[in-house]
N, C-alpha and C. Protein backbone atom coordinates (compact mmCIF):
# COMPACT_ATOMS: atom_id res chain seq x y z
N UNK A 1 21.49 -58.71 -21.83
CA UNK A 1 21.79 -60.04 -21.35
C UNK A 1 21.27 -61.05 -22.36
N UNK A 2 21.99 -62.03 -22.73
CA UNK A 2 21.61 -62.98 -23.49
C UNK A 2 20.32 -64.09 -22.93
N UNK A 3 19.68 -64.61 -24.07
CA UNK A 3 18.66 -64.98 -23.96
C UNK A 3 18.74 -66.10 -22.71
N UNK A 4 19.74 -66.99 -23.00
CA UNK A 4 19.57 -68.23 -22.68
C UNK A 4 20.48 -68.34 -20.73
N UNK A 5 20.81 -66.74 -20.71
CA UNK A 5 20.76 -66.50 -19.23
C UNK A 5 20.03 -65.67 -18.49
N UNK A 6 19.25 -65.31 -19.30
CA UNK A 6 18.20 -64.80 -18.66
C UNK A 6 16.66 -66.42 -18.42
N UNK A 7 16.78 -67.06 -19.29
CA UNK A 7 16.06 -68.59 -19.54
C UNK A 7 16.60 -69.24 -17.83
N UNK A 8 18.06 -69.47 -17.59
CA UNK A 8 18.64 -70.13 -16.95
C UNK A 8 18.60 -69.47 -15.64
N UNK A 9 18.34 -67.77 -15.40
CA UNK A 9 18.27 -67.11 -14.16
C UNK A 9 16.70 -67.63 -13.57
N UNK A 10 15.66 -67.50 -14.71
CA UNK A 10 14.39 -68.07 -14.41
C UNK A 10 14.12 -68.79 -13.79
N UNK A 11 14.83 -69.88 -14.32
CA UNK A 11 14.77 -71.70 -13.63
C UNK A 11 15.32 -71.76 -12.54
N UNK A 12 16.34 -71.02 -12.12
CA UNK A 12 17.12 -71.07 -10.88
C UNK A 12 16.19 -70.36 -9.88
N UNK A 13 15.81 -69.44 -10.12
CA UNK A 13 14.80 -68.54 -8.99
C UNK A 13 13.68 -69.41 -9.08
N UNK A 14 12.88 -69.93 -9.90
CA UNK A 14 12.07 -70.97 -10.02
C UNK A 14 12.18 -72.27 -9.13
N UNK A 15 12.85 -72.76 -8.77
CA UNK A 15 13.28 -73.49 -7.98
C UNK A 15 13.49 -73.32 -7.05
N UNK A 16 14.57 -72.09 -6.87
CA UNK A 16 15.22 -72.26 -4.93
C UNK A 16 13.71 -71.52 -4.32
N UNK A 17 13.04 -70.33 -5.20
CA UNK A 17 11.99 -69.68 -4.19
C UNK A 17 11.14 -70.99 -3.95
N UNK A 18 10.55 -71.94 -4.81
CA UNK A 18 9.78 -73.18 -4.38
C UNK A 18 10.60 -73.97 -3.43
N UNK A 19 11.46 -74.54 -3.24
CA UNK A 19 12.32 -74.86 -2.08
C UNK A 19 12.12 -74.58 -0.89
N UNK A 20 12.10 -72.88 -0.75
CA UNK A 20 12.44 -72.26 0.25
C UNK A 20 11.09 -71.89 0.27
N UNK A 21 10.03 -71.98 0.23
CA UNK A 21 8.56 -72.25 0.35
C UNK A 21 8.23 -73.25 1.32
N UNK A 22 9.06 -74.51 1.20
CA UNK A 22 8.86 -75.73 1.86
C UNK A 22 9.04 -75.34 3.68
N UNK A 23 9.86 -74.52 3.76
CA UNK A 23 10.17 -74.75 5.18
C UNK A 23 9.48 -73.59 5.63
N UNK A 24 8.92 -73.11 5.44
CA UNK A 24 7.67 -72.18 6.26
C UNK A 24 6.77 -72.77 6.05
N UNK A 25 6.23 -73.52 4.77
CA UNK A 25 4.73 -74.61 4.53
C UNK A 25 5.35 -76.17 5.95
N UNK A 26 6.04 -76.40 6.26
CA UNK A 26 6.73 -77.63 7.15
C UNK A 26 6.34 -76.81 8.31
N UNK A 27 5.83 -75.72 8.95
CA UNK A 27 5.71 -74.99 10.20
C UNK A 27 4.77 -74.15 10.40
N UNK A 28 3.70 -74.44 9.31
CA UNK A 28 2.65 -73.73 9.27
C UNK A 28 1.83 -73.09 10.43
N UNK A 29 1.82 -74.11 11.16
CA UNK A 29 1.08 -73.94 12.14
C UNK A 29 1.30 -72.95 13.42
N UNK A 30 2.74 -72.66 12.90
CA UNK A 30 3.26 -71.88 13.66
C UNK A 30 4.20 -70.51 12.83
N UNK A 31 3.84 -70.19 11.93
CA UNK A 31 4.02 -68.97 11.53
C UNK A 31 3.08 -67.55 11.84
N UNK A 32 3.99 -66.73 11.82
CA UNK A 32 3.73 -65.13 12.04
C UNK A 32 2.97 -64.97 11.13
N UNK A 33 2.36 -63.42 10.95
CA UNK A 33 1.83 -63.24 10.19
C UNK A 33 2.92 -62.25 9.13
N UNK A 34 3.77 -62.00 9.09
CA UNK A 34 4.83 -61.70 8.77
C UNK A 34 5.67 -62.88 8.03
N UNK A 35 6.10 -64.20 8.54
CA UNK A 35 6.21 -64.76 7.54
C UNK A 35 5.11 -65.64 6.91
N UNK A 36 4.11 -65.29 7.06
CA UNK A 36 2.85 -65.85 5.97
C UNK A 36 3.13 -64.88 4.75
N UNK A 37 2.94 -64.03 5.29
CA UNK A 37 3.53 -62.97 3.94
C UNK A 37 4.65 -63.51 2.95
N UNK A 38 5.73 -63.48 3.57
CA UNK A 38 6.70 -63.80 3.19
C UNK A 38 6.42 -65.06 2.31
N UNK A 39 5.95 -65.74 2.81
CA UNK A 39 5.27 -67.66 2.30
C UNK A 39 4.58 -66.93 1.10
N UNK A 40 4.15 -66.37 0.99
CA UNK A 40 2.77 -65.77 -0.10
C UNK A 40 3.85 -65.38 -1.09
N UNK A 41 4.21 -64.58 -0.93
CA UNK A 41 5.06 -63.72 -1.74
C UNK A 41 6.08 -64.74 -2.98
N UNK A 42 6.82 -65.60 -2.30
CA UNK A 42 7.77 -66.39 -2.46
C UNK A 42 7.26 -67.74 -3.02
N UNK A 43 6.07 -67.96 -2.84
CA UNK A 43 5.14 -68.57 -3.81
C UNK A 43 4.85 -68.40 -4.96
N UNK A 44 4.54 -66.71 -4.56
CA UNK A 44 4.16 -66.16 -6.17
C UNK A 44 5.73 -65.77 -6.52
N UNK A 45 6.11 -65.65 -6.55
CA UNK A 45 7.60 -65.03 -7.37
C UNK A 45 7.66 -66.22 -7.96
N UNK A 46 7.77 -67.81 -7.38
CA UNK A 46 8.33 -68.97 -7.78
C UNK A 46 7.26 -68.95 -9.09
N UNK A 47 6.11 -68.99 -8.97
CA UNK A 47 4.95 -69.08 -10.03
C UNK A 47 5.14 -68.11 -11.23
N UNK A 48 5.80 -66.86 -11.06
CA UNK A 48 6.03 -66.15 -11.85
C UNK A 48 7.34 -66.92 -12.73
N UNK A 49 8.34 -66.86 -12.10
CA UNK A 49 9.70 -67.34 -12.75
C UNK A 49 9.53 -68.62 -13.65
N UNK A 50 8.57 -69.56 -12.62
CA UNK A 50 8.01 -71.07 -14.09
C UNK A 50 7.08 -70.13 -15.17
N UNK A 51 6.05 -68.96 -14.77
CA UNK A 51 5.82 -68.77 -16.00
C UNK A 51 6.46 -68.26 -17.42
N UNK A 52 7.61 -67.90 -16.82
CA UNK A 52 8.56 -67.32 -18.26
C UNK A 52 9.24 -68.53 -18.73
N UNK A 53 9.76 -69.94 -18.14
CA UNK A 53 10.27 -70.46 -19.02
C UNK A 53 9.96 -72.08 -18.21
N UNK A 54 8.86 -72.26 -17.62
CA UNK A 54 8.47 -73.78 -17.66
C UNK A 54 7.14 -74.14 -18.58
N UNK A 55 6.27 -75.32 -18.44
CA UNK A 55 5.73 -76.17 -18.66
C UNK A 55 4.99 -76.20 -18.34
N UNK A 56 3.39 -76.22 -18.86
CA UNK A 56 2.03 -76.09 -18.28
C UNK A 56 1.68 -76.88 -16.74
N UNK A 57 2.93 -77.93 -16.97
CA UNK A 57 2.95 -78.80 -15.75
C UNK A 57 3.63 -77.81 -14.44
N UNK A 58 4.54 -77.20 -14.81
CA UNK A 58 5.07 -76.50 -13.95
C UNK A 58 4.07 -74.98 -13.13
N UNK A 59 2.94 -74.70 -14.31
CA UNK A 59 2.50 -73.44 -13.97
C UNK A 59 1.22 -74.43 -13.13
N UNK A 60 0.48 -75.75 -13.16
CA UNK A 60 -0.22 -76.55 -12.19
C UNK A 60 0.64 -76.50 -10.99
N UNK A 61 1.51 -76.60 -10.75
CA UNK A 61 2.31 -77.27 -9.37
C UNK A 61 2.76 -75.82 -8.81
N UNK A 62 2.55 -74.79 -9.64
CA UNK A 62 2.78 -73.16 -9.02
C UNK A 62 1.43 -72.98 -8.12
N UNK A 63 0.71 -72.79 -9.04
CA UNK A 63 -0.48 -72.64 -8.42
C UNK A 63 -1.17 -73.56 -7.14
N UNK A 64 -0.51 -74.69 -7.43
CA UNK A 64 -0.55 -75.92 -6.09
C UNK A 64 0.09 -75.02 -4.65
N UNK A 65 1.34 -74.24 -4.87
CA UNK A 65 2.27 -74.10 -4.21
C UNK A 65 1.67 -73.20 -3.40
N UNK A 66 1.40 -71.81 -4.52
CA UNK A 66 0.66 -71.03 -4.03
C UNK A 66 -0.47 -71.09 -3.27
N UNK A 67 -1.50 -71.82 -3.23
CA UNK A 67 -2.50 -72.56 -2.40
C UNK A 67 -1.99 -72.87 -1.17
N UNK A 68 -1.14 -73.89 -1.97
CA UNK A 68 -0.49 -74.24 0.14
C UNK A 68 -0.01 -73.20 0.64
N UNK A 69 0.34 -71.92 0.35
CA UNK A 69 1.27 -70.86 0.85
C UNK A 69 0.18 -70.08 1.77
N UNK A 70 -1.35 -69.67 0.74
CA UNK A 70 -2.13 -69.09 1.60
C UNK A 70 -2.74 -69.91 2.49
N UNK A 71 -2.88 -71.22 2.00
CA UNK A 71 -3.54 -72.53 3.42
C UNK A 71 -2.46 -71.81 4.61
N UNK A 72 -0.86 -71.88 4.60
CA UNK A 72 -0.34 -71.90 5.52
C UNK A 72 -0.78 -70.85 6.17
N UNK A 73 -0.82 -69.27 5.27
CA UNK A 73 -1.06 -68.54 5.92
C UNK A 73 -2.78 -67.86 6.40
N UNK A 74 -3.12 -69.04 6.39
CA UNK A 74 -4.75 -69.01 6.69
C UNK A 74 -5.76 -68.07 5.76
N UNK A 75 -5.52 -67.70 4.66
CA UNK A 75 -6.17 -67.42 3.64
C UNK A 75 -6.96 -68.13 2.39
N UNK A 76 -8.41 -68.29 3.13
CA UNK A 76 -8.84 -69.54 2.76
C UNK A 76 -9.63 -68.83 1.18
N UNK A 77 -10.15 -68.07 0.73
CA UNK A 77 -10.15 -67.27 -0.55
C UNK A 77 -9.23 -67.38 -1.51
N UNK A 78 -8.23 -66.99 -1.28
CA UNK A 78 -6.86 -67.54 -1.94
C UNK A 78 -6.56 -68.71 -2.44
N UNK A 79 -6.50 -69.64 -1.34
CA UNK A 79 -5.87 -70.93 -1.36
C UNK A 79 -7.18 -71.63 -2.02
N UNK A 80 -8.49 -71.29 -2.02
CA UNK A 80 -9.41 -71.49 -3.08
C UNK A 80 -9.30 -71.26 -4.27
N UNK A 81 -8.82 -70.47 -4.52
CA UNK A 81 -8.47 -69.33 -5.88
C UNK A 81 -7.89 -70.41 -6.43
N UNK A 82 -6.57 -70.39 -6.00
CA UNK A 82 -5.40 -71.25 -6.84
C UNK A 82 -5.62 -72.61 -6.55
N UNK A 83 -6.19 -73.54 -6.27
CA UNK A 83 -6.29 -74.54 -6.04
C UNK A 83 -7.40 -75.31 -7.02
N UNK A 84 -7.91 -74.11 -7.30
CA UNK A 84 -9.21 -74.48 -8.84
C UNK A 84 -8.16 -74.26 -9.75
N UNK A 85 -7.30 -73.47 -9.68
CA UNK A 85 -6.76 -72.84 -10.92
C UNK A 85 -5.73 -74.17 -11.49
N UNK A 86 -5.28 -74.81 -10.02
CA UNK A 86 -4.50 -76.22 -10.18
C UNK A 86 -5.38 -76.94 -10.88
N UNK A 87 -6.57 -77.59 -10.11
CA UNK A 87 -6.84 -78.63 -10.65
C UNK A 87 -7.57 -78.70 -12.19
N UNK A 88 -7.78 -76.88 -12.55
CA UNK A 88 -8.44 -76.89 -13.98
C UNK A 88 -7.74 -77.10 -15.01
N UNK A 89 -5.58 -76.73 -14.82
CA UNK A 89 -5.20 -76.75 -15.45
C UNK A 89 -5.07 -78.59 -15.40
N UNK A 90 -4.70 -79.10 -14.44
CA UNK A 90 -4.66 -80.52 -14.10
C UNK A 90 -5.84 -81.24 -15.31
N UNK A 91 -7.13 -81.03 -15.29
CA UNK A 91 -8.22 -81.24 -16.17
C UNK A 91 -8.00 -81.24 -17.68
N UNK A 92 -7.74 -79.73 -17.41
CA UNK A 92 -7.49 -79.43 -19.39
C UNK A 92 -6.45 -80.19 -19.89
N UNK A 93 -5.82 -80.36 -19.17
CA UNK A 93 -4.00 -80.84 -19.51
C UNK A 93 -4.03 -82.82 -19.19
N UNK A 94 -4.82 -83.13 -19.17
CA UNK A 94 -5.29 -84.33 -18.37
C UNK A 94 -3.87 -85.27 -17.92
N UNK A 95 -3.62 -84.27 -16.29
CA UNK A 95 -2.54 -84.64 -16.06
C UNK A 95 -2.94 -85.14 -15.04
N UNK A 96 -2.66 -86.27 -14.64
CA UNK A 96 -3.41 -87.68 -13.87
C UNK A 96 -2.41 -87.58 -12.78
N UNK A 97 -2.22 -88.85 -12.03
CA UNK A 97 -1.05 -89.35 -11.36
C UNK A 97 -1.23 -88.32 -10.14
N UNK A 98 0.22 -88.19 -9.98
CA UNK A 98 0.78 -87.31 -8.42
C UNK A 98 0.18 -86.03 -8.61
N UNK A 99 -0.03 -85.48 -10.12
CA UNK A 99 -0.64 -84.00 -10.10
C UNK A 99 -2.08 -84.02 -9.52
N UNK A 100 -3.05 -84.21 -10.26
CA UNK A 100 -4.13 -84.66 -10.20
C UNK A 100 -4.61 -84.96 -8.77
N UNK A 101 -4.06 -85.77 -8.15
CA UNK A 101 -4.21 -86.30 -6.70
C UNK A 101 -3.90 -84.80 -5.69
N UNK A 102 -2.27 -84.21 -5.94
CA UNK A 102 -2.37 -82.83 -4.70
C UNK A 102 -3.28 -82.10 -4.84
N UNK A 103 -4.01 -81.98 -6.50
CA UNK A 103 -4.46 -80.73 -6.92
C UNK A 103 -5.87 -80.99 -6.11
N UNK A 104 -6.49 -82.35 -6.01
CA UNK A 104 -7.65 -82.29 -5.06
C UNK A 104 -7.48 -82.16 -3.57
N UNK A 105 -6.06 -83.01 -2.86
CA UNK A 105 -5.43 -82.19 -2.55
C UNK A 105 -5.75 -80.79 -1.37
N UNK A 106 -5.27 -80.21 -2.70
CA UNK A 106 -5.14 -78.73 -1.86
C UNK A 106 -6.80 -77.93 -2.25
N UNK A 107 -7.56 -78.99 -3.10
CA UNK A 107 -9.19 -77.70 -2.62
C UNK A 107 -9.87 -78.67 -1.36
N UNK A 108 -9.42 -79.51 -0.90
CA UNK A 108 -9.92 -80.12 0.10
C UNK A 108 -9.49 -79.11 1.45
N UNK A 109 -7.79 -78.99 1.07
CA UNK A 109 -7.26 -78.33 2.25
C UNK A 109 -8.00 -76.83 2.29
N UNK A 110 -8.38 -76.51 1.35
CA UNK A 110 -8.63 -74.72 0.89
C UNK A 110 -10.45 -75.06 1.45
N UNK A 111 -11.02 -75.77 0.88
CA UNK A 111 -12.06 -75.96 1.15
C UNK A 111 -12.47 -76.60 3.41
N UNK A 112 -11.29 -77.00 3.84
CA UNK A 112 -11.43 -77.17 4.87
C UNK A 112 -11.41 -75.83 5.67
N UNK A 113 -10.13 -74.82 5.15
CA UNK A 113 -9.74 -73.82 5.31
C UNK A 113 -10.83 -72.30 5.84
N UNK A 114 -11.79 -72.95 4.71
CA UNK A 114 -12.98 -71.93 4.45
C UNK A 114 -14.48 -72.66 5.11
N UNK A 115 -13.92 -73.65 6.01
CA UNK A 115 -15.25 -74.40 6.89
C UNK A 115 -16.64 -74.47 5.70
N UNK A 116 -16.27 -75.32 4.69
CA UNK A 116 -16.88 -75.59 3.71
C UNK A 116 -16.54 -77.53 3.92
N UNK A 117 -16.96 -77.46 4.85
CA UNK A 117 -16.73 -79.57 5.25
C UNK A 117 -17.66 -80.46 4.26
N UNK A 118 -18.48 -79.96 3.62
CA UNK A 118 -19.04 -81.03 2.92
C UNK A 118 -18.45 -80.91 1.25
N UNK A 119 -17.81 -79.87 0.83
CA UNK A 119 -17.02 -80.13 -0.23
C UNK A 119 -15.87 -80.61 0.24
N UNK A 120 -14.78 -80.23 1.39
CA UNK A 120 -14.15 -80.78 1.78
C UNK A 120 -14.13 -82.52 1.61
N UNK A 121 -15.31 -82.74 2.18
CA UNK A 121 -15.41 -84.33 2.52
C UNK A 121 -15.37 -84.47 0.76
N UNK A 122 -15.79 -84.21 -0.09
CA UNK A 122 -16.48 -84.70 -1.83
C UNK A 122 -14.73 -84.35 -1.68
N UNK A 123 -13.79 -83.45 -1.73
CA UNK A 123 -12.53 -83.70 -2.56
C UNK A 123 -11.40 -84.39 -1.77
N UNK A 124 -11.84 -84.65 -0.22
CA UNK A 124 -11.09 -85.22 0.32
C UNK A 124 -10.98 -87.07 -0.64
N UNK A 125 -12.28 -87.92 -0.67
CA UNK A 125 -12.70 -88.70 -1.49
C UNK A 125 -11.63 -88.55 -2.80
N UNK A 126 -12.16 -87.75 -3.52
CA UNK A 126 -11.19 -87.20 -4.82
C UNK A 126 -9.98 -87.67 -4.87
N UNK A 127 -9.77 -87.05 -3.61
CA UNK A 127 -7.59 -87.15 -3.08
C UNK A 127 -7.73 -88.64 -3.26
N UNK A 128 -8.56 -88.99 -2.36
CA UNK A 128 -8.23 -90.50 -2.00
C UNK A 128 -7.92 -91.29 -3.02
N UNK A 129 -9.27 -91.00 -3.91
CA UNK A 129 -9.24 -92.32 -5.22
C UNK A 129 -8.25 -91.70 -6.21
N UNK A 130 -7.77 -90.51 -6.40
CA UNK A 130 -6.34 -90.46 -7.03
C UNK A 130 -4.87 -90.96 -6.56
N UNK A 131 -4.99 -90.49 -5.47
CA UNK A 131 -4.16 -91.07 -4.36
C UNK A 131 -3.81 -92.51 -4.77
N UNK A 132 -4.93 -93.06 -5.00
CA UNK A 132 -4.86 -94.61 -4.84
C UNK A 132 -4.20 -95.14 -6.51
N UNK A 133 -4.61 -93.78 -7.60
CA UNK A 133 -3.90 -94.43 -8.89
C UNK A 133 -2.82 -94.31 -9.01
N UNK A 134 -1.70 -93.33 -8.46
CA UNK A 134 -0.77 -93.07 -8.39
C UNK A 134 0.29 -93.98 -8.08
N UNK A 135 1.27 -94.45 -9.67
CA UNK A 135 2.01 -95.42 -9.97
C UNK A 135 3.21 -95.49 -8.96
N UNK A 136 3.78 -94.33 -8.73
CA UNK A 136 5.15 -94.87 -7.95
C UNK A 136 4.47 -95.21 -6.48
N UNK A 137 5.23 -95.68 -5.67
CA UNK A 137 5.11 -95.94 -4.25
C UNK A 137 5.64 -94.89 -3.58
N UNK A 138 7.12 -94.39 -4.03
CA UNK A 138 7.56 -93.41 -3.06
C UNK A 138 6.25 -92.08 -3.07
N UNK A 139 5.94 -91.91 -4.61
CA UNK A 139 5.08 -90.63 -4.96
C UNK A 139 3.57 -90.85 -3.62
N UNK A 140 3.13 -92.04 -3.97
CA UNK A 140 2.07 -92.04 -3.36
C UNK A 140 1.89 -91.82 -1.78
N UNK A 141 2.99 -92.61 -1.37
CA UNK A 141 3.59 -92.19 0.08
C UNK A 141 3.40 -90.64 0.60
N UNK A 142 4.37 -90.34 -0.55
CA UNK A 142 4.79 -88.65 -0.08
C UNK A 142 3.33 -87.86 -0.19
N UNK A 143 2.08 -88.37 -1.64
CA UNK A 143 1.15 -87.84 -1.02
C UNK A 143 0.10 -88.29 -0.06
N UNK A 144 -0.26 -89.36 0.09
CA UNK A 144 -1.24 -89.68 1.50
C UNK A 144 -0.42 -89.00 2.58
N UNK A 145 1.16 -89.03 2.90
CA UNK A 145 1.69 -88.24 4.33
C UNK A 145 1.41 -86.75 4.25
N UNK A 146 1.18 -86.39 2.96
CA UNK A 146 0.34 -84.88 3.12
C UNK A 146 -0.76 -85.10 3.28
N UNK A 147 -1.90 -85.66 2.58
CA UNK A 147 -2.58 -85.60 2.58
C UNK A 147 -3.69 -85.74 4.16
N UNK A 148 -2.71 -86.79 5.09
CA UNK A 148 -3.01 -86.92 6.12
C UNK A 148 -3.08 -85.40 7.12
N UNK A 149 -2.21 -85.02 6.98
CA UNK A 149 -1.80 -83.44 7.61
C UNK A 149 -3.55 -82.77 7.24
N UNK A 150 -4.19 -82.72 6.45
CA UNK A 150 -5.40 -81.96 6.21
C UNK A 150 -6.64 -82.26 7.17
N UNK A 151 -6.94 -81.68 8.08
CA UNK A 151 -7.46 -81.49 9.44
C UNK A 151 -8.82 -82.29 8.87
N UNK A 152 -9.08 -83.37 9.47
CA UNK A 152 -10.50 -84.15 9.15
C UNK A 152 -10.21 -85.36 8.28
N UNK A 153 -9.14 -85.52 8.00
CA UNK A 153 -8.75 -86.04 7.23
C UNK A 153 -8.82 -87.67 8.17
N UNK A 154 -9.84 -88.82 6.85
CA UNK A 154 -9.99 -90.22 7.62
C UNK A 154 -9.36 -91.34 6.53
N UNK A 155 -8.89 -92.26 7.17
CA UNK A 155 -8.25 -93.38 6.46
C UNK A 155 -9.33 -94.13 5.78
């Protein structure tokens, strides 16, 4: 198979599995443990497929994904795991803005996850004051309405 469709099969599975991530992470609260699996899985496949042909930015927002996948499925080890792994690449890569902001984010959520409330509270803060640099309006929106969803979570 030629290079540049095997490049283009990547990006496509790269995408729809992150997509289709969304609507089991939208019902978390009410998933099986069967499709937590499934959520896990389909996380990591998506994370795999950006690693063959995306963007250091893309392999941060995998690992974001993945986090939320084990948050959903109550795997608070995990969703620790990858949620450092976000915000270190976020660090090294000094990628600010909307990244930067989920990536604290999701160790707040991972860190709530794992009844660890006083780091919780230190990255909930984090979220906030990134939250707050974040240039677009729609972006910032879309993250404080997540960000709100994270159990303890105060205005």
């Amino acid at each position: 198979m030629e290079e540049s469709k095997v490049t283009e099969m990547h990006r496509y599975f790269a995408v729809e599995l992150n997509n289709t991530c969304w609507d089991f992470i939208d019902r978390s609260g009410q998933l099986s443990d069967e499709e937590g699996h499934r959520l896990v899985d389909r996380a990591h496949a998506s994370l795999f497929h950006w690693s063959q042909v995306g963007e250091v930015i893309n392999l941060a927002r995998g690992h974001y994904l993945v986090s939320r996948a084990y948050s959903a499925a109550k795997n608070p080890v995990e969703a620790l795991a990858h949620a450092t792994l976000c915000l270190n690449i976020c660090k090294k890569h000094e990628f600010g803005d909307f990244d930067l902001a989920f990536a604290y984010e999701a160790m707040a959520r991972a860190q709530q996850l794992g009844k660890n409330f006083e780091c919780q509270k230190l990255f909930m803060g984090l979220a906030k004051r990134a939250g707050d640099e974040i240039k677009g309006e729609e972006d910032k929106k879309i993250f404080f309405d997540s960000l709100k969803e994270v159990p303890g979570y105060e205005a």
